[in-house]
C-alpha atoms as a PDB file:
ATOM      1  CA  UNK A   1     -58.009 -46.266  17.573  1.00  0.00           C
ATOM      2  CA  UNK A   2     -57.529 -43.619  20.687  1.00  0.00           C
ATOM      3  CA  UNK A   3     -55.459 -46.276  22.457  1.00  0.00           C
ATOM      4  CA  UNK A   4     -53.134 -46.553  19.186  1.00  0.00           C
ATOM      5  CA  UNK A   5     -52.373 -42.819  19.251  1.00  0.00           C
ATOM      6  CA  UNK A   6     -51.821 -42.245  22.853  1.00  0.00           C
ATOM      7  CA  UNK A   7     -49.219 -45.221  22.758  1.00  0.00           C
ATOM      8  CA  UNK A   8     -47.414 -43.419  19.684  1.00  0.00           C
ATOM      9  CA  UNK A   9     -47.395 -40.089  21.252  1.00  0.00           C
ATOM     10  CA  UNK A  10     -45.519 -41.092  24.382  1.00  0.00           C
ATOM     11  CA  UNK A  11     -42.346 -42.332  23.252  1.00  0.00           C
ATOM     12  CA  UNK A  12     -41.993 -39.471  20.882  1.00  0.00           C
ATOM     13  CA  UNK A  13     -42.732 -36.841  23.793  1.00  0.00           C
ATOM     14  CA  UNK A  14     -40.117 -38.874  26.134  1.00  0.00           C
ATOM     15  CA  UNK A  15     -37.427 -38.686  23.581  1.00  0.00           C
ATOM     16  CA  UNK A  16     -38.288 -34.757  22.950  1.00  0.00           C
ATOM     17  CA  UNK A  17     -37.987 -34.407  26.875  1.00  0.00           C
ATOM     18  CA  UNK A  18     -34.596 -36.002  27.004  1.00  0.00           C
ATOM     19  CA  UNK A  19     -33.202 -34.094  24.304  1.00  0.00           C
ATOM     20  CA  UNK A  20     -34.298 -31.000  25.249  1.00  0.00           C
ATOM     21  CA  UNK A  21     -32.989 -31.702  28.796  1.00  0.00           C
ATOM     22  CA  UNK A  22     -29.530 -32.739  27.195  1.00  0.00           C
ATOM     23  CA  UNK A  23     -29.255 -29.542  25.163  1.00  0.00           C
ATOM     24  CA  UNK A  24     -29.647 -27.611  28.173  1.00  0.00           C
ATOM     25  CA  UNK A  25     -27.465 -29.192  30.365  1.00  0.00           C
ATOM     26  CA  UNK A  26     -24.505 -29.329  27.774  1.00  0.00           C
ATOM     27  CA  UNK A  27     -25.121 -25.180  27.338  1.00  0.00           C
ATOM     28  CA  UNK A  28     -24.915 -24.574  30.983  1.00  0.00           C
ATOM     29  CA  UNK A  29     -22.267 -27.745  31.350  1.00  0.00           C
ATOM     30  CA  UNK A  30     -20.469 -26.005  28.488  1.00  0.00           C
ATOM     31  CA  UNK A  31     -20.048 -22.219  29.573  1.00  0.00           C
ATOM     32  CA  UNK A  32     -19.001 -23.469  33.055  1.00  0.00           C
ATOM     33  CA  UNK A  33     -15.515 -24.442  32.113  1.00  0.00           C
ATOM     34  CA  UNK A  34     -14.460 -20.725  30.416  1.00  0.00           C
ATOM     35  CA  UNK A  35     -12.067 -19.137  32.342  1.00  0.00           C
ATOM     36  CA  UNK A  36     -13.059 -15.897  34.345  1.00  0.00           C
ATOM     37  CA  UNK A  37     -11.486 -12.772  32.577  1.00  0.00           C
ATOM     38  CA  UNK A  38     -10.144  -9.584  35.339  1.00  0.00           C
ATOM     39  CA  UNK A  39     -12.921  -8.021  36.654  1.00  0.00           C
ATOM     40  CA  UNK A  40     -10.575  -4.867  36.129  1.00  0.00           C
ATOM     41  CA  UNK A  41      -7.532  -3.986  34.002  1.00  0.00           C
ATOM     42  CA  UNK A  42      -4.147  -2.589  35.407  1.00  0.00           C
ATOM     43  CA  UNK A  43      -5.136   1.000  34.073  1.00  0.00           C
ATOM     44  CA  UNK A  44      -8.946   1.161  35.706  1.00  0.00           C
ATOM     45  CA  UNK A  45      -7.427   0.077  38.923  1.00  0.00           C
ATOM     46  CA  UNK A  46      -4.360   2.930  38.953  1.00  0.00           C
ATOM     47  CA  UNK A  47      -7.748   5.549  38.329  1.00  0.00           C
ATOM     48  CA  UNK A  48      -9.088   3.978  41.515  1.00  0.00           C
ATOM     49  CA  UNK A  49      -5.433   3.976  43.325  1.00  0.00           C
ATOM     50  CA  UNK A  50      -4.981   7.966  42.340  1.00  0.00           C
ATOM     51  CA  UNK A  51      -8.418   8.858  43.163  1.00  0.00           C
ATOM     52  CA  UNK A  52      -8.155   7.592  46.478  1.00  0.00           C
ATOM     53  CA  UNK A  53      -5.238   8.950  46.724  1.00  0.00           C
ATOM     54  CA  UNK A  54      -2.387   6.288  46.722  1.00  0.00           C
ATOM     55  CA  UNK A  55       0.500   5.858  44.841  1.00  0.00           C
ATOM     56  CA  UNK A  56      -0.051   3.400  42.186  1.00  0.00           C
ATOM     57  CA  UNK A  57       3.496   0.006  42.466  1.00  0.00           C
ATOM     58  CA  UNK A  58       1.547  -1.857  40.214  1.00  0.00           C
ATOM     59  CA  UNK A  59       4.931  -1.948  38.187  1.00  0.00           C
ATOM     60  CA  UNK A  60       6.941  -3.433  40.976  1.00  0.00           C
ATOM     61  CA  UNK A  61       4.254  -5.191  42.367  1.00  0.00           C
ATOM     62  CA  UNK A  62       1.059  -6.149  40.523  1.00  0.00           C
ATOM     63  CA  UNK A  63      -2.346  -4.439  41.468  1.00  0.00           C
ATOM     64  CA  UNK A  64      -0.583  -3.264  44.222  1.00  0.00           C
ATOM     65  CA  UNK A  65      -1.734   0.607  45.475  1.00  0.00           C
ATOM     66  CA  UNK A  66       0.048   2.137  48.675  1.00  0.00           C
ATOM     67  CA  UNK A  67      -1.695   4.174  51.325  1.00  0.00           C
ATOM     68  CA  UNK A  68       0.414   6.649  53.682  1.00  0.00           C
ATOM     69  CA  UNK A  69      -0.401   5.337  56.769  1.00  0.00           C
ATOM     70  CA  UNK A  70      -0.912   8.088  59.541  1.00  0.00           C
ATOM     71  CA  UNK A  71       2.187   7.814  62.389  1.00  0.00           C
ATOM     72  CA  UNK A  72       2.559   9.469  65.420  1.00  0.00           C
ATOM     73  CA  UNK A  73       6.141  11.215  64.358  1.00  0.00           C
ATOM     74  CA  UNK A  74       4.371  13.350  61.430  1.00  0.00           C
ATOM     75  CA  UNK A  75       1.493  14.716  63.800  1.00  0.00           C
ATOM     76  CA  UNK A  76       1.812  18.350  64.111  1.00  0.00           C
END
């Protein structure tokens, strides 16, 4: 009678394994393929621009801040 159970119980525990094992690869499968979003918006990256103090061209170009440079010709 032990021998009859232990047979049973296998086939059932192998099928459990490899469904649980396919449910977790299709989740992690799944979310792989979503496309990334911006890690920041135009407007959080002109705060960063001005606070650093550049001038924010994200208009003319995008996500693009300017730095003045310093040059020789402005030094005092």
């Amino acid at each position: 009678m032990i021998a009859r159970t232990t047979t049973t119980r296998f086939p059932r525990r192998l099928l459990a394994g490899a469904l649980l094992a396919a449910g977790v690869g299709g989740l992690l499968g799944g979310c792989a393929g979503l496309p990334q979003g911006p890690t920041y918006t135009d407007a959080e990256l002109r705060a960063i621009c001005e606070r650093q103090g550049g001038w924010w061209r994200g208009e003319l170009i995008a996500g693009y801040c300017e730095y003045q440079t310093a040059s020789i010709s402005q030094a005092p």
